[in-house]
Protein backbone atom coordinates (compact mmCIF):
# COMPACT_ATOMS: atom_id res chain seq x y z
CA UNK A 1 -205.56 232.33 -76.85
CA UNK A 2 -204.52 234.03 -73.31
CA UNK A 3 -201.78 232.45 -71.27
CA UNK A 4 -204.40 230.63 -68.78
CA UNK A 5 -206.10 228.85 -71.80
CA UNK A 6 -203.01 227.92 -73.21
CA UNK A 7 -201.16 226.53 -69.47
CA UNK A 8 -204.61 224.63 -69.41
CA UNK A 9 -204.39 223.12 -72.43
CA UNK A 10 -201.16 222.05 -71.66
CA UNK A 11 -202.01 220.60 -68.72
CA UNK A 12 -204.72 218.33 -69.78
CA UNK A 13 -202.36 217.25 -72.85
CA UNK A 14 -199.84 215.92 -70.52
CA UNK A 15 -202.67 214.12 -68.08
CA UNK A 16 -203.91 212.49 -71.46
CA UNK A 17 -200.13 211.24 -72.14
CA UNK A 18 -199.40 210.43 -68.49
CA UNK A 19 -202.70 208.00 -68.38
CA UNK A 20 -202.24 206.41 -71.99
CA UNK A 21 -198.64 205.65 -70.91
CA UNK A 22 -199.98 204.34 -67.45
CA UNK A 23 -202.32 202.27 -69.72
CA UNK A 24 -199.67 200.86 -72.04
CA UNK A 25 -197.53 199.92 -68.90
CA UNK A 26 -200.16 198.24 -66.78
CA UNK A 27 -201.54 196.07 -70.51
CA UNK A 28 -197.02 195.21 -70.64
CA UNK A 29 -197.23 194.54 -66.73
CA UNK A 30 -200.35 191.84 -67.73
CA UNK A 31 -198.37 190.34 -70.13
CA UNK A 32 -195.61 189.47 -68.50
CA UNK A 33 -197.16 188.24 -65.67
CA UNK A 34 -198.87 185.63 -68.12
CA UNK A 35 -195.84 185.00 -69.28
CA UNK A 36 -194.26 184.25 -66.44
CA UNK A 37 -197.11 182.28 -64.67
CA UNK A 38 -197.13 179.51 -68.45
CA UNK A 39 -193.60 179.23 -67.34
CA UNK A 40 -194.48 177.69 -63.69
CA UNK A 41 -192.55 180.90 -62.39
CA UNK A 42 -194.42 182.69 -59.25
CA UNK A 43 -193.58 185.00 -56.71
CA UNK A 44 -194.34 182.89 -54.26
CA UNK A 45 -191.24 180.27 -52.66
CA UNK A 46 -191.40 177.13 -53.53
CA UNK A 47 -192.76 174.67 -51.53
CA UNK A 48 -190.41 172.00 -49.96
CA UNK A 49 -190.86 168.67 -51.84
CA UNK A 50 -193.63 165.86 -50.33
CA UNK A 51 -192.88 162.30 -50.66
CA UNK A 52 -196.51 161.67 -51.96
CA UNK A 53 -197.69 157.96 -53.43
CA UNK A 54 -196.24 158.49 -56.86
CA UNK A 55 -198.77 157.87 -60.16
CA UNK A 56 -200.23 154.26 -60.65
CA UNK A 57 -198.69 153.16 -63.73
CA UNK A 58 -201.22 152.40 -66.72
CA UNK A 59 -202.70 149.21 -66.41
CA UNK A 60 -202.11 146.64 -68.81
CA UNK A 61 -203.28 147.13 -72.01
CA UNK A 62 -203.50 143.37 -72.37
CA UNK A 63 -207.42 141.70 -71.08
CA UNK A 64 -207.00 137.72 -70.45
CA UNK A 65 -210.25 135.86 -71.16
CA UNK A 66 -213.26 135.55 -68.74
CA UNK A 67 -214.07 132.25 -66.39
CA UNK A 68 -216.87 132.58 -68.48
CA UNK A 69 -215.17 131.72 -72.14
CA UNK A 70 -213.67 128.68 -70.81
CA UNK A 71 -214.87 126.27 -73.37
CA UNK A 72 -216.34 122.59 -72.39
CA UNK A 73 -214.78 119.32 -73.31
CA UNK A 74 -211.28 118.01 -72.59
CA UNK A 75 -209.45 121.41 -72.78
CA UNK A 76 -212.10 123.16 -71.15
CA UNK A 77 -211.23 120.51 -68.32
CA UNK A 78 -207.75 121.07 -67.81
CA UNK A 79 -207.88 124.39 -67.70
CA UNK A 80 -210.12 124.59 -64.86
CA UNK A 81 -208.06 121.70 -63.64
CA UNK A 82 -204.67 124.17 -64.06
CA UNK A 83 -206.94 127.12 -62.10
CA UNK A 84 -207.79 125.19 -59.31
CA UNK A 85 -204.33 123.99 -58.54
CA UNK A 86 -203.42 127.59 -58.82
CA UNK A 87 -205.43 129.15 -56.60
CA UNK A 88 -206.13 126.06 -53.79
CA UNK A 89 -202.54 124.49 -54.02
CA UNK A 90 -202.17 122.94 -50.68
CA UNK A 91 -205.66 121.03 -51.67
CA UNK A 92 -204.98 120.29 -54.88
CA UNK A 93 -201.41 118.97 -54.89
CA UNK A 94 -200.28 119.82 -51.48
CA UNK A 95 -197.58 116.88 -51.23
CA UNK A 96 -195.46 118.90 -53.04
CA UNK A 97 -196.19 122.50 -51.20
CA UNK A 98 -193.86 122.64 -48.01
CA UNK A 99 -194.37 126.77 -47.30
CA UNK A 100 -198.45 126.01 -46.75
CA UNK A 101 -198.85 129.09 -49.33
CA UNK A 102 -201.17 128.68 -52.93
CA UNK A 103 -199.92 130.02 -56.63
CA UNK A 104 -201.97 132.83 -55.98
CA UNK A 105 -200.61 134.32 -53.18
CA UNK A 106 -197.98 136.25 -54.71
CA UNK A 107 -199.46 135.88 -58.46
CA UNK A 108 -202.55 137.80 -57.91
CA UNK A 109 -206.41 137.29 -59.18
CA UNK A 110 -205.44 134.01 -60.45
CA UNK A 111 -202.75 135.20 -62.43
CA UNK A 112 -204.09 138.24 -63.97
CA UNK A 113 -203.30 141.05 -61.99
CA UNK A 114 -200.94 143.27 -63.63
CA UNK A 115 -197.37 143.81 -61.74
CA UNK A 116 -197.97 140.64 -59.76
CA UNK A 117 -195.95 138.56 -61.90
CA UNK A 118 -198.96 138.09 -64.30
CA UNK A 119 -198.95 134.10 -65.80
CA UNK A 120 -200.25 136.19 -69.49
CA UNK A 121 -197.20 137.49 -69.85
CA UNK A 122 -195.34 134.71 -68.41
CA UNK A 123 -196.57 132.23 -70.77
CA UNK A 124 -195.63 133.99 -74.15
CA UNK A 125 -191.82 134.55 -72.68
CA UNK A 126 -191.00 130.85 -72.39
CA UNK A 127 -188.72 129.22 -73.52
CA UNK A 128 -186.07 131.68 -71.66
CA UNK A 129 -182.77 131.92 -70.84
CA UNK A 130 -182.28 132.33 -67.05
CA UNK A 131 -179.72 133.46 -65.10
CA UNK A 132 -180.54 132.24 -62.24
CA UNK A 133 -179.42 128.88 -63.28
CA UNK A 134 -177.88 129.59 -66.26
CA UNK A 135 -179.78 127.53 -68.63
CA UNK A 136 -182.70 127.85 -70.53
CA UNK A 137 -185.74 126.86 -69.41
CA UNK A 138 -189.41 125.56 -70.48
CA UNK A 139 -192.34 126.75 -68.80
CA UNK A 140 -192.43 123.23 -66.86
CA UNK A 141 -188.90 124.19 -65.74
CA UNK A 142 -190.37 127.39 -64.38
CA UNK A 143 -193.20 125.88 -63.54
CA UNK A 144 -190.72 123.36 -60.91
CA UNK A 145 -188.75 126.11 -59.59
CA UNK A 146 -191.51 127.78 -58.16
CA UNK A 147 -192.29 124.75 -56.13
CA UNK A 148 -188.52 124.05 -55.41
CA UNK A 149 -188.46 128.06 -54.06
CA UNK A 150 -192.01 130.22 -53.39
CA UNK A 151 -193.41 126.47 -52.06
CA UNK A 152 -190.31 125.15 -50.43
CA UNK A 153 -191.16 121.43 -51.94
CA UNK A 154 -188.19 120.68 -50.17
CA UNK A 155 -190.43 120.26 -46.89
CA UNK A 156 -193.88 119.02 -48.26
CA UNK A 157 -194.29 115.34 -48.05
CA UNK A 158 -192.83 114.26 -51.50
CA UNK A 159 -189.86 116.52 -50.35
CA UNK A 160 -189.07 117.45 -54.04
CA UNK A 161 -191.44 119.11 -56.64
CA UNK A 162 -193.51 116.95 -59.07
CA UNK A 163 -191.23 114.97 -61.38
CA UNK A 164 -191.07 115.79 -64.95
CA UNK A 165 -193.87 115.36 -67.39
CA UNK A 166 -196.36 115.18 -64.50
CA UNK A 167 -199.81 116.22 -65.14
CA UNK A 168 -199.60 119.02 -62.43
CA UNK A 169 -197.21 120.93 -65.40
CA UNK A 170 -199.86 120.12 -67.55
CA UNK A 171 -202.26 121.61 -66.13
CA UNK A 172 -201.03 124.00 -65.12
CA UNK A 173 -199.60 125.29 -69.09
CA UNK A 174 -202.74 124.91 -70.08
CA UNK A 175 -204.08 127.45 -67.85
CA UNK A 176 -202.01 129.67 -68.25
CA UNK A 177 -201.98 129.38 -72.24
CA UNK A 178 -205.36 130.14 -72.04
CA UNK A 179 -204.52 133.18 -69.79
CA UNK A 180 -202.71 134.46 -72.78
CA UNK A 181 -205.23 133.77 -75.70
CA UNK A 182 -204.21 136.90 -77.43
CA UNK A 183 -201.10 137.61 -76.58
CA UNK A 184 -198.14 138.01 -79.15
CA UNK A 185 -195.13 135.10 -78.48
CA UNK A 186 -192.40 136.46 -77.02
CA UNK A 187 -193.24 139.87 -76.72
CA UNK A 188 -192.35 142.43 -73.26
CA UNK A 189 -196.06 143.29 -71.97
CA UNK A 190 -196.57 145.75 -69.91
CA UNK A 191 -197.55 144.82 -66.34
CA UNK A 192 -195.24 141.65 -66.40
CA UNK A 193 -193.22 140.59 -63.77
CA UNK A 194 -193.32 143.22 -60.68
CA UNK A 195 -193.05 147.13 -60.77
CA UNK A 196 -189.53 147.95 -61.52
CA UNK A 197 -189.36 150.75 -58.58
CA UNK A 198 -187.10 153.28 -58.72
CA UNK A 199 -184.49 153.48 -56.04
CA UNK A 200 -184.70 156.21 -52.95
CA UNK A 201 -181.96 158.92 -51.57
CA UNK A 202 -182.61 157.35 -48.48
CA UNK A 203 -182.02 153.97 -49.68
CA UNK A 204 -184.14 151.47 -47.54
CA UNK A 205 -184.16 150.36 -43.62
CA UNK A 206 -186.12 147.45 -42.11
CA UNK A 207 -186.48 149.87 -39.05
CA UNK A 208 -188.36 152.08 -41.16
CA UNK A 209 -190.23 149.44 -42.41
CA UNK A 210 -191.40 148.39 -38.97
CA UNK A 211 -193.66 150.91 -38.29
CA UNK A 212 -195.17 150.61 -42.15
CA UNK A 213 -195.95 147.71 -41.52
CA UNK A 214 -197.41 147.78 -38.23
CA UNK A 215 -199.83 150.45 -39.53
CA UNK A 216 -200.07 148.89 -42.89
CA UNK A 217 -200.11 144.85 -43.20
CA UNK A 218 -200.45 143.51 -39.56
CA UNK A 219 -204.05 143.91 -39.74
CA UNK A 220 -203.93 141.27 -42.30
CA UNK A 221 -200.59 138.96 -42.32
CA UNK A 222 -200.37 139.70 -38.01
CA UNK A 223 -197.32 141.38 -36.41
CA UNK A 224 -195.67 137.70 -36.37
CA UNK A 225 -195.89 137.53 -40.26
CA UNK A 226 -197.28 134.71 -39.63
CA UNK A 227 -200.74 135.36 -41.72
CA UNK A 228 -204.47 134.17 -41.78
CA UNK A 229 -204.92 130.69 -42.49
CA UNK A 230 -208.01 129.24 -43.86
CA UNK A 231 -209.62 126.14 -42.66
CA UNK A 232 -208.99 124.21 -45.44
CA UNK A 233 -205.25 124.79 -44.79
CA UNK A 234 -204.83 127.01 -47.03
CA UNK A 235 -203.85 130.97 -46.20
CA UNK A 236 -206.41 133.88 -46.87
CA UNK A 237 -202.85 136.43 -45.83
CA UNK A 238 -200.08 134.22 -46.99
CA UNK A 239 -196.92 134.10 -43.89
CA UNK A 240 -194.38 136.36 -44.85
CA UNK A 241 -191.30 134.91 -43.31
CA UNK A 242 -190.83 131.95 -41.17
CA UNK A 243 -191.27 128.12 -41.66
CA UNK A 244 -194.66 128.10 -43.86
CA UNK A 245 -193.08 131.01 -46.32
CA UNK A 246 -191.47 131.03 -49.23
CA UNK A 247 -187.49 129.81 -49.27
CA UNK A 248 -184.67 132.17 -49.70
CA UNK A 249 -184.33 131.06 -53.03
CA UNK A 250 -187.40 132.47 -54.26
CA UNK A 251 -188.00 135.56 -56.16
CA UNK A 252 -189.74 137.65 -53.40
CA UNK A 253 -186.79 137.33 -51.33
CA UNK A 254 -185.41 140.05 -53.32
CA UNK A 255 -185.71 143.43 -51.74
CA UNK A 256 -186.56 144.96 -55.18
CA UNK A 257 -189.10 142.41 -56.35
CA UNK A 258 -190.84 143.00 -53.40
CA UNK A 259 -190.60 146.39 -53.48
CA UNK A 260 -192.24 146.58 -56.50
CA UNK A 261 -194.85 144.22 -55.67
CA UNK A 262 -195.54 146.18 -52.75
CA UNK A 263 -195.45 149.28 -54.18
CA UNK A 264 -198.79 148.15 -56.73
CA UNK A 265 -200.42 145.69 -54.80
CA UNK A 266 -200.74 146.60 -51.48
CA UNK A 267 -201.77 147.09 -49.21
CA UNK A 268 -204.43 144.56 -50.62
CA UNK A 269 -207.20 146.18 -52.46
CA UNK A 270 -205.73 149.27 -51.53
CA UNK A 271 -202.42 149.27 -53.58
CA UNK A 272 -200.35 152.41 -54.98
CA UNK A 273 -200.91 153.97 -51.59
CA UNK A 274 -197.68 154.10 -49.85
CA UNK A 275 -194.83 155.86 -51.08
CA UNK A 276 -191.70 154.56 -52.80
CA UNK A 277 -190.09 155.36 -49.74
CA UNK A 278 -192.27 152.57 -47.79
CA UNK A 279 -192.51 150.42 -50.23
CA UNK A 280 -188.75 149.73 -49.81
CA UNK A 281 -188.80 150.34 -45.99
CA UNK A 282 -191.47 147.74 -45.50
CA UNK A 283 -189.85 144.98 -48.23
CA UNK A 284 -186.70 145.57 -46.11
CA UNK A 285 -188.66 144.81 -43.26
CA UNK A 286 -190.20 141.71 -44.40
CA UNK A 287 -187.28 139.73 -46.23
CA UNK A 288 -184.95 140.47 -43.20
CA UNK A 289 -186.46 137.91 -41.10
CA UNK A 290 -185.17 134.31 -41.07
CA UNK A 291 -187.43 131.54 -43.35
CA UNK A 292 -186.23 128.40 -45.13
CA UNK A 293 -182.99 127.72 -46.31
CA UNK A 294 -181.98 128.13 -49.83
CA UNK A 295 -182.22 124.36 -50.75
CA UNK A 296 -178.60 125.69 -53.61
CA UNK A 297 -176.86 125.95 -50.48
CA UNK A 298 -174.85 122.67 -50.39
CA UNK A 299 -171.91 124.14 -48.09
CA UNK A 300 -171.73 126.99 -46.02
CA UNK A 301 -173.77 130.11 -46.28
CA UNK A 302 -171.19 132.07 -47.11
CA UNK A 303 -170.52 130.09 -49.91
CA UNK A 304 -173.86 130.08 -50.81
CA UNK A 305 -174.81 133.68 -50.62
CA UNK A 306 -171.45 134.65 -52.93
CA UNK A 307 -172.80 132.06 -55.27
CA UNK A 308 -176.43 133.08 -55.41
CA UNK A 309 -176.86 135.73 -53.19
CA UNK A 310 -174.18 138.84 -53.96
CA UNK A 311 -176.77 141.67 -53.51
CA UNK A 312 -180.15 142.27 -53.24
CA UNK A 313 -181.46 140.60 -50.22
CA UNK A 314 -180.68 139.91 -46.37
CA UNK A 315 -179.25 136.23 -46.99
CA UNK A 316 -176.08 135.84 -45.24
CA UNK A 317 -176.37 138.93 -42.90
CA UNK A 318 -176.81 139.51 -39.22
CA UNK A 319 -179.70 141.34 -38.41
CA UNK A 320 -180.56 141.88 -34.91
CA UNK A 321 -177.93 139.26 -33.83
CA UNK A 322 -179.43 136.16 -36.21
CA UNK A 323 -177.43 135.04 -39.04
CA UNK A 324 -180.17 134.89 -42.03
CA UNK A 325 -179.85 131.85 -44.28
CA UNK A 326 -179.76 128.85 -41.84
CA UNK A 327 -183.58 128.59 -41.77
CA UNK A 328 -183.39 128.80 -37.77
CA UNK A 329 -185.50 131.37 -36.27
């Protein structure tokens, strides 16, 4: 072989190596990229975190019955008895209702709807120690302090709620007994009580919660919270605050219950759509305006917000120069 055939040879031998090197380098490259990209890495920066409507949790897994099933005869009777004081209170026993609002205003499709204190889930929890008054209570018990708090019986025309054994409590347990035909006693279901909504960095701010709630629930409860009354009497967009809401012993008068309730329900029909963030702006917003006075508060308000009021709500405070609690506006 002369020189030139052999430096050619030796050049083509070392193009051959250079390229299957090249080859095995660019197949590694590949690989790591892949490996790389599985582990969310990128080359690109990160992008600054959104604060997006966070995921709807799962709906309940628990189905009451249909209108449909409700049997005839006598307990057929008093359930649809129970439903209609539920959902057209002020008509149906509205002598005992002094906040003008119905069961269903804050306990949703009749008492189904998941995260909207559901009466399903309610029903198989009772009897129940509360803390609230320390004692346990029947469902009738329950039953009365909703109409001593959410309906402010206080200022209906009885001025109390309906006295024990009455056939409003009846009723009323039947209904929602047959809400729960299914349901295991005493057992935590998912979608009871409200959404238990995790708490913000920024915390929450009724000024905040202004503008939410311009742009988000004026349209239906009006930028006086005062809401949309029917003709009947009754309220399509229950009142928020003021003399025909709920007392500041109910349960929505807690920034995180209505939070929470916010958060899954609303805005109606449309609920899951505003952040965490406004969730708790607009609550804020809503349960720092003045309503009815806690009918525990015997003394002074200061006595009665470090009795029942130590944290959670706007009882007791100044905001924008009114003293909350003395159900004055």
């Amino acid at each position: 072989m002369s020189p030139n055939e052999s430096a050619g040879t030796e050049r083509r031998t070392f193009r051959a190596a250079a390229l299957l090197i090249g080859g095995v380098l660019a197949i590694l490259g590949l690989f790591v990229y892949l490996g790389m990209t599985q582990a969310g890495w990128s080359a690109r920066p990160a992008a600054a975190p959104t604060d997006k409507p966070t995921a709807r949790p799962e709906q309940a897994a628990f189905t009451p019955p249909s209108v449909d099933s409700i049997p005839d005869g006598p307990y057929g009777d008093a359930i649809r008895k129970g439903m209609a004081i539920f959902n057209d209170t002020q008509n149906q026993v509205g002598e005992y209702a002094g906040s003008k609002l119905k069961c269903s205003n804050c306990h949703l499709d009749s008492g189904r709807q998941p995260f909207a204190a559901p009466m399903w889930a309610a029903w198989v929890k009772y009897p129940s120690y509360r803390t609230k008054n320390e004692q346990i209570n029947t469902m009738e018990d329950r039953i009365s302090g909703c109409f001593t708090y959410s309906m402010n019986a206080q200022a209906s025309v009885k001025g109390k709620a309906p006295p024990p054994g009455d056939d409003i409590y009846r009723y009323l347990e039947t209904y929602f007994a047959w809400l729960a035909t299914g349901a295991k006693v005493g057992a935590d279901m998912p979608g009871q009580g409200y959404l238990a909504l995790p708490k913000t960095a920024l915390g929450y701010d009724p000024a905040r919660g202004q503008k939410v709630y311009e742009e988000n629930c004026a349209s239906c409860h009006e930028l006086t919270g005062e809401g949309q009354r029917l003709p009947n009497g009754s309220y399509d967009f229950p009142p928020l605050w003021g003399p025909n809401s709920f007392n500041w012993g109910a349960g929505m008068a807690k920034i995180s219950n209505a939070a929470g309730f916010i958060k899954y329900n609303m805005p109606f029909g449309n609920g899951n759509s505003l952040t965490d963030q406004q969730a708790w702006d607009v609550a804020a917003y809503v349960v720092s305006h003045e309503r009815p006075r806690d009918p525990r508060q015997t003394g002074s308000i200061e006595q009665a917000r470090a009795a029942h009021h130590k944290s959670g709500d706007y009882y007791g405070q100044v905001v924008n120069g009114d003293l909350l609690g003395d159900g004055k506006p």
